[in-house]
PDB file of N, CA and C in Angstrom:
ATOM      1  N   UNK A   1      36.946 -27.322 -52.748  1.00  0.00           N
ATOM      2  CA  UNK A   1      35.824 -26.478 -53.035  1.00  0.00           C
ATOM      3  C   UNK A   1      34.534 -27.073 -52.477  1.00  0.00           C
ATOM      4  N   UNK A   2      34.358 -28.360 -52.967  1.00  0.00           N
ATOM      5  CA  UNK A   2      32.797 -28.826 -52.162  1.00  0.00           C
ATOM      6  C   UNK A   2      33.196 -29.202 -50.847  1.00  0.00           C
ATOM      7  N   UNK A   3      34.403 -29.241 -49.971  1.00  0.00           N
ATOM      8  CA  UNK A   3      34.595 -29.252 -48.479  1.00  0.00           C
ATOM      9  C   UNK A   3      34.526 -27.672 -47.981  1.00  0.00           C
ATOM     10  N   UNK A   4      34.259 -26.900 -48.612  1.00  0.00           N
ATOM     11  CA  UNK A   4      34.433 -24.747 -48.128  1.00  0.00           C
ATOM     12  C   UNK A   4      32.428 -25.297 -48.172  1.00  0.00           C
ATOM     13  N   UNK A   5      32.143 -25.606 -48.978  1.00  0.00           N
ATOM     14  CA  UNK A   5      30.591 -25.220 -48.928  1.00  0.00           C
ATOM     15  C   UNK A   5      30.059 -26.301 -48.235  1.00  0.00           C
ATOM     16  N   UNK A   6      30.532 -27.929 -47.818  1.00  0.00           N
ATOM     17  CA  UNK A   6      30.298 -28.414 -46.417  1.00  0.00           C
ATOM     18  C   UNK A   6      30.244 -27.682 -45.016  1.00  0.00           C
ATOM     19  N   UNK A   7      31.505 -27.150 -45.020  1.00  0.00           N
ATOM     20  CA  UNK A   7      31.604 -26.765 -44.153  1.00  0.00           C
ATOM     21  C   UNK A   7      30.848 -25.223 -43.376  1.00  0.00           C
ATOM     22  N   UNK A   8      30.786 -24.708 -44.637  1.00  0.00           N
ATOM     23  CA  UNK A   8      29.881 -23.490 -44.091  1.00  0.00           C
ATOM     24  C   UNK A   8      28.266 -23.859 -44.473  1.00  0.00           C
ATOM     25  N   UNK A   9      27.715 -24.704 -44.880  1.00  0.00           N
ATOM     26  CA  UNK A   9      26.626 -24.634 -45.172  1.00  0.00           C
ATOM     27  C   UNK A   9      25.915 -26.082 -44.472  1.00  0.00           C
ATOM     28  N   UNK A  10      26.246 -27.198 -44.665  1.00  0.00           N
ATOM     29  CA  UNK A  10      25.621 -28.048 -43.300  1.00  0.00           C
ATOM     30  C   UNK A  10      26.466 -28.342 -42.051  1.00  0.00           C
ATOM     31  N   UNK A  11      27.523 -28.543 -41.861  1.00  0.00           N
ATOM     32  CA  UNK A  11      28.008 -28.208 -40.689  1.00  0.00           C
ATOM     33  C   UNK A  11      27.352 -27.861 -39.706  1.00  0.00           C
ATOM     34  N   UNK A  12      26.794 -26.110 -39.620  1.00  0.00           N
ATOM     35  CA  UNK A  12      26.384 -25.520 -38.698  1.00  0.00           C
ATOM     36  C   UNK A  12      24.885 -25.569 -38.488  1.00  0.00           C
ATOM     37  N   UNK A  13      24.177 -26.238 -39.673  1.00  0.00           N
ATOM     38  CA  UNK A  13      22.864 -26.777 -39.317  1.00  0.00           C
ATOM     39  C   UNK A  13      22.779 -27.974 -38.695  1.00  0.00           C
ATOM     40  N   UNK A  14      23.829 -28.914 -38.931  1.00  0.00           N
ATOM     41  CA  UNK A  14      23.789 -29.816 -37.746  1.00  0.00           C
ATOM     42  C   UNK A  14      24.040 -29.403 -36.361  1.00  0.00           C
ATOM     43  N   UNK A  15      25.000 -28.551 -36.447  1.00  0.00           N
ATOM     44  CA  UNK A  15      25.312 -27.661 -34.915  1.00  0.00           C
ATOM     45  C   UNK A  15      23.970 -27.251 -34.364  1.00  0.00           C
ATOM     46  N   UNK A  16      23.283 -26.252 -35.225  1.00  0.00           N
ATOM     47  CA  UNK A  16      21.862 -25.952 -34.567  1.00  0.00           C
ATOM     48  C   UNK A  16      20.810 -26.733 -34.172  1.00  0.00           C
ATOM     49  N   UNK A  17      20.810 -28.307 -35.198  1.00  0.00           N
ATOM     50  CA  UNK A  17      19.824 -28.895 -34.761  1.00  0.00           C
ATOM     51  C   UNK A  17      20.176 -29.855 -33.705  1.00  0.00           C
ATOM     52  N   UNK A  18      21.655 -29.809 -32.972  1.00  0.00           N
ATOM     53  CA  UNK A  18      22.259 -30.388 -32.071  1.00  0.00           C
ATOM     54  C   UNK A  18      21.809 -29.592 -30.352  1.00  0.00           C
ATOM     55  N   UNK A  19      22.068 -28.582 -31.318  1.00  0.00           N
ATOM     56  CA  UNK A  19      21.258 -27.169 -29.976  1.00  0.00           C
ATOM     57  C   UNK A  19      19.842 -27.519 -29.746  1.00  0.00           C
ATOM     58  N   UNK A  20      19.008 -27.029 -30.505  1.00  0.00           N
ATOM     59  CA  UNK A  20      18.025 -27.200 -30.407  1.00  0.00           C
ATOM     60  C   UNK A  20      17.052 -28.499 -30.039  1.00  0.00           C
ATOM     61  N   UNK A  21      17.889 -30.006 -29.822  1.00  0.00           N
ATOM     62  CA  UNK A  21      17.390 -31.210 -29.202  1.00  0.00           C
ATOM     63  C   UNK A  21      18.136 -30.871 -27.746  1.00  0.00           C
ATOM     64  N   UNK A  22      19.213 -30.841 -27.818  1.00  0.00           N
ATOM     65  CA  UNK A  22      19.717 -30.162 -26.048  1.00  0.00           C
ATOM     66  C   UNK A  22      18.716 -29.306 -25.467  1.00  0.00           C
ATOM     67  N   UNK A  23      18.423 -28.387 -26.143  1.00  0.00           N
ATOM     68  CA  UNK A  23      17.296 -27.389 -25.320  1.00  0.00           C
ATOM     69  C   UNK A  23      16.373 -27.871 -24.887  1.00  0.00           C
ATOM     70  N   UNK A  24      15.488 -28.688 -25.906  1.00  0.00           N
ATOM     71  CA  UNK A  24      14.212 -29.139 -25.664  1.00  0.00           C
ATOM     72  C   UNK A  24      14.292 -30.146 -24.850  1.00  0.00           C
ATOM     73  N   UNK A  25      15.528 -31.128 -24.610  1.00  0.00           N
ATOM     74  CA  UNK A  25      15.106 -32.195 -23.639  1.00  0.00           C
ATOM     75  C   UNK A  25      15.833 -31.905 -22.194  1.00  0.00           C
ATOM     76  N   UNK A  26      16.489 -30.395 -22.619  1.00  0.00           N
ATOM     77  CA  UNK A  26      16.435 -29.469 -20.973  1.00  0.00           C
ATOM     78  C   UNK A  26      15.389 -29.713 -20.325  1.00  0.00           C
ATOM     79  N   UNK A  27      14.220 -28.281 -21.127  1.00  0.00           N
ATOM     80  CA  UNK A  27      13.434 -28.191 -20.873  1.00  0.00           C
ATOM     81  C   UNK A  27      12.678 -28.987 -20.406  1.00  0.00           C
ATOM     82  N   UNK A  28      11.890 -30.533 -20.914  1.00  0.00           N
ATOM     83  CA  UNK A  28      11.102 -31.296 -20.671  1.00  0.00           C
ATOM     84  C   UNK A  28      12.015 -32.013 -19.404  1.00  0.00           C
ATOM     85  N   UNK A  29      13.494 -32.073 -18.966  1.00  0.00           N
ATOM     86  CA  UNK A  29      14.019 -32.582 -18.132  1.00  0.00           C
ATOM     87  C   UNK A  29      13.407 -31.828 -16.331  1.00  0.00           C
ATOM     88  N   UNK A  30      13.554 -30.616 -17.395  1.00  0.00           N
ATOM     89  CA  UNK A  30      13.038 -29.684 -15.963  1.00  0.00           C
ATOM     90  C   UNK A  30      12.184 -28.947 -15.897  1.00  0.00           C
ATOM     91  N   UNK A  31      10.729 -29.686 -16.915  1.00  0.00           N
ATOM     92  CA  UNK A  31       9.429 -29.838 -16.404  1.00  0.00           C
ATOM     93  C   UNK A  31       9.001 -31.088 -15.273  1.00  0.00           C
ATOM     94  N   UNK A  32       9.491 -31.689 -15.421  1.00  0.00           N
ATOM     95  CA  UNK A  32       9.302 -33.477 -15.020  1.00  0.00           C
ATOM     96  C   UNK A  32       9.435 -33.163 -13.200  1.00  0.00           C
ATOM     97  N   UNK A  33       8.473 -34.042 -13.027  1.00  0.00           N
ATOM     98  CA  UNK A  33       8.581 -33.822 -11.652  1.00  0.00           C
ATOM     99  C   UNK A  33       9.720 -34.673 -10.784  1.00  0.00           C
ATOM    100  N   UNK A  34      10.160 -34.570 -10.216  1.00  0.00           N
ATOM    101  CA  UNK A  34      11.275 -35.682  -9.276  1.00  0.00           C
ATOM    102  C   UNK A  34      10.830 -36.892  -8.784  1.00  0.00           C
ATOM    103  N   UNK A  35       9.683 -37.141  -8.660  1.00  0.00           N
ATOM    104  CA  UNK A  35       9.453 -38.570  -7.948  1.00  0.00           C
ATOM    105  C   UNK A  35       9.696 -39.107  -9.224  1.00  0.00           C
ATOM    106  N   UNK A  36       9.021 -38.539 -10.192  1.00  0.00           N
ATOM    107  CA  UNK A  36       8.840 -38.908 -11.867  1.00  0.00           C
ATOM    108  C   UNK A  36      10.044 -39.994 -11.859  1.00  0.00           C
ATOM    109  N   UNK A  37      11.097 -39.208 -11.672  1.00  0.00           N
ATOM    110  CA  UNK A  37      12.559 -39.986 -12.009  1.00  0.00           C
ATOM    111  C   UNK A  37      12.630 -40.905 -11.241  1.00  0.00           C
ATOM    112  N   UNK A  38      12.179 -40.765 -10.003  1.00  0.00           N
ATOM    113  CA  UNK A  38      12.989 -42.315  -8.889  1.00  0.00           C
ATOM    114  C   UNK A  38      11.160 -43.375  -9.365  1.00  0.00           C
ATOM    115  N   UNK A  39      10.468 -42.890  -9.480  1.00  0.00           N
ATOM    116  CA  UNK A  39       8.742 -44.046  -9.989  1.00  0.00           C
ATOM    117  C   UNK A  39       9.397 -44.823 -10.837  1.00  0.00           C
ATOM    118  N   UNK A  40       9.989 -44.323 -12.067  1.00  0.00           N
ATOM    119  CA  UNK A  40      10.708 -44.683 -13.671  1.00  0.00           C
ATOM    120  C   UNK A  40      11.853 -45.432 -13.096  1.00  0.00           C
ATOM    121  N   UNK A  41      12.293 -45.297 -12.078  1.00  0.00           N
ATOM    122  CA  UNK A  41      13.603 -45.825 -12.051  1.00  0.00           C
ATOM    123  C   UNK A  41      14.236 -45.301 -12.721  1.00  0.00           C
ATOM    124  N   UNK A  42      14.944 -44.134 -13.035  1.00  0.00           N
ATOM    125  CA  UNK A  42      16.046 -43.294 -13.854  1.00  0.00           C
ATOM    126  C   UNK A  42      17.064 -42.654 -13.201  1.00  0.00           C
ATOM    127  N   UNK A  43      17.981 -42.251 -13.325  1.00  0.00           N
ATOM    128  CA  UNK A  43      19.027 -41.260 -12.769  1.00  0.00           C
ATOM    129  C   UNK A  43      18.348 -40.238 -12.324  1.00  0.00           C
ATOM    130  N   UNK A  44      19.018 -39.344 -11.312  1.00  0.00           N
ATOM    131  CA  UNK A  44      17.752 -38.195 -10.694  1.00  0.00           C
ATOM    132  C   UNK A  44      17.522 -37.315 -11.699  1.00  0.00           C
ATOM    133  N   UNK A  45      17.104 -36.063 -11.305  1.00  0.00           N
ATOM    134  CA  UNK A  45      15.900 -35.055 -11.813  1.00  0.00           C
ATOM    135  C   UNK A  45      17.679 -34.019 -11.947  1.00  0.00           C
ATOM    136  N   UNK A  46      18.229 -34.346 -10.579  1.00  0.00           N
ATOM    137  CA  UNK A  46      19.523 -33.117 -10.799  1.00  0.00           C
ATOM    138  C   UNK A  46      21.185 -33.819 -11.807  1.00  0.00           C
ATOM    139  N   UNK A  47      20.732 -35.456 -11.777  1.00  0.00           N
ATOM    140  CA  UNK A  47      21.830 -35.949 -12.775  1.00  0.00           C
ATOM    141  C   UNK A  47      21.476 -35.301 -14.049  1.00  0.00           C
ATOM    142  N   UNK A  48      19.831 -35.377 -14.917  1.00  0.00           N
ATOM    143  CA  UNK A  48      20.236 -34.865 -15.989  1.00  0.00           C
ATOM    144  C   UNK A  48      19.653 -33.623 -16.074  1.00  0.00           C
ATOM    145  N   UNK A  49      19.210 -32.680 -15.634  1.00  0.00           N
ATOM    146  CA  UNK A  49      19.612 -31.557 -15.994  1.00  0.00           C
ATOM    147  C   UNK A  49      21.143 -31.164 -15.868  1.00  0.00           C
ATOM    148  N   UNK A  50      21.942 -31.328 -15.160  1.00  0.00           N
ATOM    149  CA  UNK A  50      23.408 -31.150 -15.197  1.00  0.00           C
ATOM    150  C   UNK A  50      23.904 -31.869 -16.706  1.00  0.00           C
ATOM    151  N   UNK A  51      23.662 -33.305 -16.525  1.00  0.00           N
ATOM    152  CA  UNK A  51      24.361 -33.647 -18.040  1.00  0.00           C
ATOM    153  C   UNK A  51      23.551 -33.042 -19.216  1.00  0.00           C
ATOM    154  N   UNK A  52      22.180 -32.398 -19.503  1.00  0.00           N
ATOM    155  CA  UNK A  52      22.099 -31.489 -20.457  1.00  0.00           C
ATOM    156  C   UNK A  52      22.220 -30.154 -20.187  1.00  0.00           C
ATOM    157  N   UNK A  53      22.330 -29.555 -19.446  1.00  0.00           N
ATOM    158  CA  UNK A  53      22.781 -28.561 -19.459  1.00  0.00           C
ATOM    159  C   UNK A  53      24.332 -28.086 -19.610  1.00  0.00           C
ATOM    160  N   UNK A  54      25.297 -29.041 -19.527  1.00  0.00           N
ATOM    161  CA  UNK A  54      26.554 -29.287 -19.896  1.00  0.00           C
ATOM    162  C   UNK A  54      26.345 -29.074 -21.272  1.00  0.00           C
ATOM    163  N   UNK A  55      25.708 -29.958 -21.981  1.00  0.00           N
ATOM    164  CA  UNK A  55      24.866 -29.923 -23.516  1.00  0.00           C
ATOM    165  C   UNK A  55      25.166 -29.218 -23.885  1.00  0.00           C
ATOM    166  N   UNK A  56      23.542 -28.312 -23.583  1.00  0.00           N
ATOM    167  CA  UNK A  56      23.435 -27.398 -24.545  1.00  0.00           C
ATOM    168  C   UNK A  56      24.712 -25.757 -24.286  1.00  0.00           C
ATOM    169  N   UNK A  57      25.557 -25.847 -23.013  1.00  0.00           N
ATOM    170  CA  UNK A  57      26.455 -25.148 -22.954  1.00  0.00           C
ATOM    171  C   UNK A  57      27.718 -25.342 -24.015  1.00  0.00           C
ATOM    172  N   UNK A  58      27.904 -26.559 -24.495  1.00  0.00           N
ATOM    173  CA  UNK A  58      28.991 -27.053 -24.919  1.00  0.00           C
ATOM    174  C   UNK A  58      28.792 -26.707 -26.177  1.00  0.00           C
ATOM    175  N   UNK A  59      26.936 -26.993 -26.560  1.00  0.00           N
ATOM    176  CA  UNK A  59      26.335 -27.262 -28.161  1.00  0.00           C
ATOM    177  C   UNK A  59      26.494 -25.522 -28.677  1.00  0.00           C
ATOM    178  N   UNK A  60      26.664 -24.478 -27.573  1.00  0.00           N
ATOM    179  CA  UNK A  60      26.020 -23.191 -27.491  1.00  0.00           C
ATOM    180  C   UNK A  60      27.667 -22.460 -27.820  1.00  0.00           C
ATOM    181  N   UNK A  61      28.206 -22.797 -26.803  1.00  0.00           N
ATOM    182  CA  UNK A  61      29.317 -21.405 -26.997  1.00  0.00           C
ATOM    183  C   UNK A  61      30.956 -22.454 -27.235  1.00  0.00           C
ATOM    184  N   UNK A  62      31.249 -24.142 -26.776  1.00  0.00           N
ATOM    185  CA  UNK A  62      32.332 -24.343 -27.081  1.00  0.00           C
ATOM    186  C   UNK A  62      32.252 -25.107 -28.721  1.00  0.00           C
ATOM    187  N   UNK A  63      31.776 -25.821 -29.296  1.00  0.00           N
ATOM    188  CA  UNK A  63      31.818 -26.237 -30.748  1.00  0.00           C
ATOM    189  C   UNK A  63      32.905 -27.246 -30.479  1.00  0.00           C
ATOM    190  N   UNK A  64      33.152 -27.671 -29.393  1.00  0.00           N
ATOM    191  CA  UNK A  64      34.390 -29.098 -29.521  1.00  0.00           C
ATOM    192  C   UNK A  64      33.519 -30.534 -30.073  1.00  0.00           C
ATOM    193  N   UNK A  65      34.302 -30.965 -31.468  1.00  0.00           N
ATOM    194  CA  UNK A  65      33.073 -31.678 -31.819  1.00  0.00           C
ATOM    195  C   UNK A  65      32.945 -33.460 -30.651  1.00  0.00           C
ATOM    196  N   UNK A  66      33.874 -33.661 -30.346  1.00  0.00           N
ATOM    197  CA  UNK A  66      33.915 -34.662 -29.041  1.00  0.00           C
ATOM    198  C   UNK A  66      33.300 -34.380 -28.127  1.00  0.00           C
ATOM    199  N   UNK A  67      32.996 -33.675 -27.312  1.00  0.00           N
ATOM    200  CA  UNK A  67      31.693 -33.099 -26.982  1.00  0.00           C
ATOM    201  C   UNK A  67      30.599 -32.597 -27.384  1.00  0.00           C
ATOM    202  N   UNK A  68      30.136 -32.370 -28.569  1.00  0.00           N
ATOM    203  CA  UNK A  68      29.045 -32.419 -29.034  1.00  0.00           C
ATOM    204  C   UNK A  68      28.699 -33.613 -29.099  1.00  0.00           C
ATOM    205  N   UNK A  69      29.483 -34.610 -29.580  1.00  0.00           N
ATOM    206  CA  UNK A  69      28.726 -35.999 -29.875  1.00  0.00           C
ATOM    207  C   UNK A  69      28.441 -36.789 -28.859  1.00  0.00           C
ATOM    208  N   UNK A  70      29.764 -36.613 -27.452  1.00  0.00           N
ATOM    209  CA  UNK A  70      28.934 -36.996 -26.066  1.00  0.00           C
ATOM    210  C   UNK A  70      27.221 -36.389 -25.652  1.00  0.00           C
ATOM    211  N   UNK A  71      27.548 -35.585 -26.176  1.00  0.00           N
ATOM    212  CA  UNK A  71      26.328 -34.458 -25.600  1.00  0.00           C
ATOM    213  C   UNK A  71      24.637 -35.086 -26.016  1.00  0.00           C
ATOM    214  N   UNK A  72      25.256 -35.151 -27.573  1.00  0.00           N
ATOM    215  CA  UNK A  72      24.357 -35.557 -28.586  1.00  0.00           C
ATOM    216  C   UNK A  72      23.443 -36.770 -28.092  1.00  0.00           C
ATOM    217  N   UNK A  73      24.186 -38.098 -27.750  1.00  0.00           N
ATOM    218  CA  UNK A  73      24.089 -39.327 -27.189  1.00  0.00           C
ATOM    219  C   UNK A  73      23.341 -39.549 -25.844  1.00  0.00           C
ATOM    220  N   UNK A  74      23.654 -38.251 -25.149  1.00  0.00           N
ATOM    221  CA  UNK A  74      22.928 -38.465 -23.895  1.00  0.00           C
ATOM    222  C   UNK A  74      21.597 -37.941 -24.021  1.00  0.00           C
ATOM    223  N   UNK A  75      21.341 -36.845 -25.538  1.00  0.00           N
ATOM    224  CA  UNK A  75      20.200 -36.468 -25.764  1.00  0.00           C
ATOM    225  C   UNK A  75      19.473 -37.306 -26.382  1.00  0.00           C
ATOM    226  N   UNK A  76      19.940 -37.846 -26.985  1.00  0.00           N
ATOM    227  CA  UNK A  76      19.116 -38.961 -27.708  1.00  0.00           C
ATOM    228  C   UNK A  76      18.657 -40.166 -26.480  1.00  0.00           C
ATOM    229  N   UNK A  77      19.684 -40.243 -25.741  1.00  0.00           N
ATOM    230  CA  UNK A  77      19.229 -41.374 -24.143  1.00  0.00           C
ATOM    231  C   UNK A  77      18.236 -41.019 -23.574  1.00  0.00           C
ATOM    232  N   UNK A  78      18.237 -39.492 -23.323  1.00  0.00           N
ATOM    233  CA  UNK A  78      16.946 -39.223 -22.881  1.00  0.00           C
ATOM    234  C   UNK A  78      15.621 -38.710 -23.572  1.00  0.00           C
ATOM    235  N   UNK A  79      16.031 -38.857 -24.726  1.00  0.00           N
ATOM    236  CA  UNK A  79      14.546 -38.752 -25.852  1.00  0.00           C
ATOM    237  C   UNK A  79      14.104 -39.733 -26.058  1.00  0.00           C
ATOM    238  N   UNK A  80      14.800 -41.557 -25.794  1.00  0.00           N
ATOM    239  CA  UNK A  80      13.963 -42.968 -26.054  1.00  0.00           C
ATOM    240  C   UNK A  80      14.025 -43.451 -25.048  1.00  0.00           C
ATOM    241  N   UNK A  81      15.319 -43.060 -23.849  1.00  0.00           N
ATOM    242  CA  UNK A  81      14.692 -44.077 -22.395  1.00  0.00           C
ATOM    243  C   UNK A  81      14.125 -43.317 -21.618  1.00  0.00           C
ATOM    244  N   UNK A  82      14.742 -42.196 -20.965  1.00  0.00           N
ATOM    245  CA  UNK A  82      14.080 -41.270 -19.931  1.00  0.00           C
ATOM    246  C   UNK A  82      12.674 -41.045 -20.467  1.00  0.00           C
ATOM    247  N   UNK A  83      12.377 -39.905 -21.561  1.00  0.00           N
ATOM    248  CA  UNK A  83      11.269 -39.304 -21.648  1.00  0.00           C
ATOM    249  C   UNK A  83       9.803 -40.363 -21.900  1.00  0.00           C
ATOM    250  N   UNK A  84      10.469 -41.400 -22.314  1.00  0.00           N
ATOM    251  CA  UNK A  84       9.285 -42.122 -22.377  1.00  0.00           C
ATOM    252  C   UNK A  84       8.724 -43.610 -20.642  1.00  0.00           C
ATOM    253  N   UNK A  85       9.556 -43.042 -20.627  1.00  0.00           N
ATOM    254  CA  UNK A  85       9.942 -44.010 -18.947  1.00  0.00           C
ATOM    255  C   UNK A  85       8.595 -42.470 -18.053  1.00  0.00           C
ATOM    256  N   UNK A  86       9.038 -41.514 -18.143  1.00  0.00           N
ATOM    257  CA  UNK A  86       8.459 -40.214 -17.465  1.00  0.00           C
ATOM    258  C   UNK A  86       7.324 -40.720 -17.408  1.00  0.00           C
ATOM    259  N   UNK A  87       7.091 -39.920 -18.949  1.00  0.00           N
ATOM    260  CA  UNK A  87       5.450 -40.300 -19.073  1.00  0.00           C
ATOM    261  C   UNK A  87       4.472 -41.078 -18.984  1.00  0.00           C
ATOM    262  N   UNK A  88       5.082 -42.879 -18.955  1.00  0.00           N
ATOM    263  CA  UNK A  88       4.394 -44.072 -18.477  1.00  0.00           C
ATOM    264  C   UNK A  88       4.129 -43.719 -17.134  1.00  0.00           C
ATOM    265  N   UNK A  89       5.128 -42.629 -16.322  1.00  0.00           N
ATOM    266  CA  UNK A  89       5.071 -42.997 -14.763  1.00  0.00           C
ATOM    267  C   UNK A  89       3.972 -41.826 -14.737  1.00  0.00           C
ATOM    268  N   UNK A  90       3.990 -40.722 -15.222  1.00  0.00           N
ATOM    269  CA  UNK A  90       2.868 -39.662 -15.019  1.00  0.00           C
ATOM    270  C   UNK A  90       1.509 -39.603 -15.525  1.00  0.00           C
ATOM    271  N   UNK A  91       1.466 -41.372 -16.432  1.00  0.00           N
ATOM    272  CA  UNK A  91       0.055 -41.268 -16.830  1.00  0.00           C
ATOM    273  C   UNK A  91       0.234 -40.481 -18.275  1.00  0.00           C
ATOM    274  N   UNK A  92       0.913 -40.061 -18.963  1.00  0.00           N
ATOM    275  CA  UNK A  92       0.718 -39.589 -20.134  1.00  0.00           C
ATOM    276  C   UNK A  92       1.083 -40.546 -21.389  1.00  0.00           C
ATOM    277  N   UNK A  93       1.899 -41.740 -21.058  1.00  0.00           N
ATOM    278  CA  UNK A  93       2.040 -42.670 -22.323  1.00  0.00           C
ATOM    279  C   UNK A  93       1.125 -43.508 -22.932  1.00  0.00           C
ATOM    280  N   UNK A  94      -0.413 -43.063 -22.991  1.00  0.00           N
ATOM    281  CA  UNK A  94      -1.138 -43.668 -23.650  1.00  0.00           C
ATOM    282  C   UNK A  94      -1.434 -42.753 -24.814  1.00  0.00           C
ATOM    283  N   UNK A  95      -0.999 -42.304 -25.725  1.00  0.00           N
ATOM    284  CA  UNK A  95      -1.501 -41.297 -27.155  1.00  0.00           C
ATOM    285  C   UNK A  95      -2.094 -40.051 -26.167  1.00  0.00           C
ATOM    286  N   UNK A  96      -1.541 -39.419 -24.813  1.00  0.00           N
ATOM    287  CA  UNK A  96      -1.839 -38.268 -24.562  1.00  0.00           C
ATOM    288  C   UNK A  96      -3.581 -38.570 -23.863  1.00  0.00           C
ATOM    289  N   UNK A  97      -4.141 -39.719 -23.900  1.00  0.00           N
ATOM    290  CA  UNK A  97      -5.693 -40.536 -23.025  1.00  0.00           C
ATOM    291  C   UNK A  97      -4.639 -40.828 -21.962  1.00  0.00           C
ATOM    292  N   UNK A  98      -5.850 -40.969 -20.441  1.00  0.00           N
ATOM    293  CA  UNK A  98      -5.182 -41.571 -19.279  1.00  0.00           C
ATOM    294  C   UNK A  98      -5.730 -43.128 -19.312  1.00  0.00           C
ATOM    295  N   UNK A  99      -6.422 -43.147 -20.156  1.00  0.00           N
ATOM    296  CA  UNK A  99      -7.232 -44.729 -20.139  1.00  0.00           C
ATOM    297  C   UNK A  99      -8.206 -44.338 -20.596  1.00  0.00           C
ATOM    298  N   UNK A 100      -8.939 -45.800 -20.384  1.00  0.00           N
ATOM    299  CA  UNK A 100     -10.663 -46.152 -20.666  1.00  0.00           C
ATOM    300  C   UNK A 100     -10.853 -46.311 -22.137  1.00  0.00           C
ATOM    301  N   UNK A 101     -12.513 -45.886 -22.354  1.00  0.00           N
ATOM    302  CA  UNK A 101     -12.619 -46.513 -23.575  1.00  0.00           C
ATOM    303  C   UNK A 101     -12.738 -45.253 -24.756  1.00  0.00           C
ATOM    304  N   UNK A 102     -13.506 -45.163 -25.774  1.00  0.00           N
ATOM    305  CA  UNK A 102     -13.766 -43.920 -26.753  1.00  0.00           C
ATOM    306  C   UNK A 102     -14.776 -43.759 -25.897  1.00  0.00           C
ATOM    307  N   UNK A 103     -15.942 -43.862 -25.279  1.00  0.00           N
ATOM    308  CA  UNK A 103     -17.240 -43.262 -24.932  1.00  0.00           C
ATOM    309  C   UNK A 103     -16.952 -42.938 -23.383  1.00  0.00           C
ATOM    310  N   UNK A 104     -16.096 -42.951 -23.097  1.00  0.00           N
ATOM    311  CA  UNK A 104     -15.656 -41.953 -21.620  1.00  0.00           C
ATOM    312  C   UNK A 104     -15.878 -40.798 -21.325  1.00  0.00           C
ATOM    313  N   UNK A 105     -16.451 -40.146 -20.748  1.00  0.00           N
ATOM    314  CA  UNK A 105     -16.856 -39.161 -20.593  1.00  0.00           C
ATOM    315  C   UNK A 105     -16.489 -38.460 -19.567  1.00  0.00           C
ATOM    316  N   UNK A 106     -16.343 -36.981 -19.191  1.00  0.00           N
ATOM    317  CA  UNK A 106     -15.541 -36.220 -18.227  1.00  0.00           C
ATOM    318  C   UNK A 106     -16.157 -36.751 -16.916  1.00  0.00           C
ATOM    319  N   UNK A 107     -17.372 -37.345 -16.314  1.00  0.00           N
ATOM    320  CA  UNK A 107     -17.325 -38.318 -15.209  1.00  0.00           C
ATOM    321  C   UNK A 107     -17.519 -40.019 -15.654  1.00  0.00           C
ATOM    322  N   UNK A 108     -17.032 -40.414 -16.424  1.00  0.00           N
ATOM    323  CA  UNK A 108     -17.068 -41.670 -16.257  1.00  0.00           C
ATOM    324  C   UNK A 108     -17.482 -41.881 -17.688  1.00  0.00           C
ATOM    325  N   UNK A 109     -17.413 -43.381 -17.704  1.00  0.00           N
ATOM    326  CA  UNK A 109     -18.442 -43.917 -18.933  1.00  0.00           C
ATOM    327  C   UNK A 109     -19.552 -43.416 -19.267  1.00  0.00           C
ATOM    328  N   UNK A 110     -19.791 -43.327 -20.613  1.00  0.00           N
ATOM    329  CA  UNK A 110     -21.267 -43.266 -21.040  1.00  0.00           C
ATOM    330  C   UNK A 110     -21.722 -44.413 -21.341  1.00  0.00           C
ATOM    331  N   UNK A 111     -22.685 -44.521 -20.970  1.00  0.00           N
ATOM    332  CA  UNK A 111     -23.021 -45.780 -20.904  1.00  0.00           C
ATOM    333  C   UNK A 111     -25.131 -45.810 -22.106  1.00  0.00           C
ATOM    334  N   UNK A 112     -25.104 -44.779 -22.537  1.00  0.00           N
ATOM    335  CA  UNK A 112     -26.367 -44.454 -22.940  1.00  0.00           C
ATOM    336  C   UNK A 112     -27.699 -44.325 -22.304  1.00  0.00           C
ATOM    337  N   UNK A 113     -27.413 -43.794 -20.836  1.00  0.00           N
ATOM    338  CA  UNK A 113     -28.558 -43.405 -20.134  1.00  0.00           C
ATOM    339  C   UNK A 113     -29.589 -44.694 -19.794  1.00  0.00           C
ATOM    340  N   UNK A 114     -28.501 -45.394 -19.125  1.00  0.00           N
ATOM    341  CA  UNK A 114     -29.277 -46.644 -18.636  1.00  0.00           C
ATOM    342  C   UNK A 114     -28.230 -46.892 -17.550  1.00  0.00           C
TER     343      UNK A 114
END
């Protein structure tokens, strides 16, 4: 009885929230520009969109749970090494600043009119 209401009731929210990290690190896979990947030193731009898009195909219409958990793993690889490897190389891994200080200003330092 409490394995009928496992199974229909978190089960398939792990399934969805298995989907829904496949999607999103599609997506951000194939926003990313291509030099992005060889600057970072990473596997190319067409290795992982293929291995997530395998993903979220597998996460989407087959439910084999041995492939979900491959799937899973490579999403998580590219949510702590890739995506953050990207953004050091594109200038975005500083809190979303490209640099400088707090009193930077859209041409340069402020410096208080001196």
């Amino acid at each position: 009885m409490l394995m009928d209401g496992f199974d229909r009731g978190v089960l398939p929210l792990f399934g969805y929230a298995m989907l829904l990290l496949a999607v999103a690190a599609f997506v951000i896979a194939l926003l990313a520009r291509e030099d992005a990947y060889r600057a970072a030193d990473k596997q190319t731009k067409t290795f992982w969109l293929v291995i997530l898009g395998v993903t979220v195909l597998v996460d989407a219409f087959l439910g084999m749970l041995f492939l979900q958990i491959a799937g899973l793993v490579a999403t998580i690889v590219f949510f702590v090494d890739v995506r953050p490897a990207l953004k050091q190389v594109s200038g975005g891994g500083r809190g979303g600043r490209r640099g400088g200080s707090s009193s930077d200003g859209p041409y340069g330092p402020y410096n208080g009119g001196r």
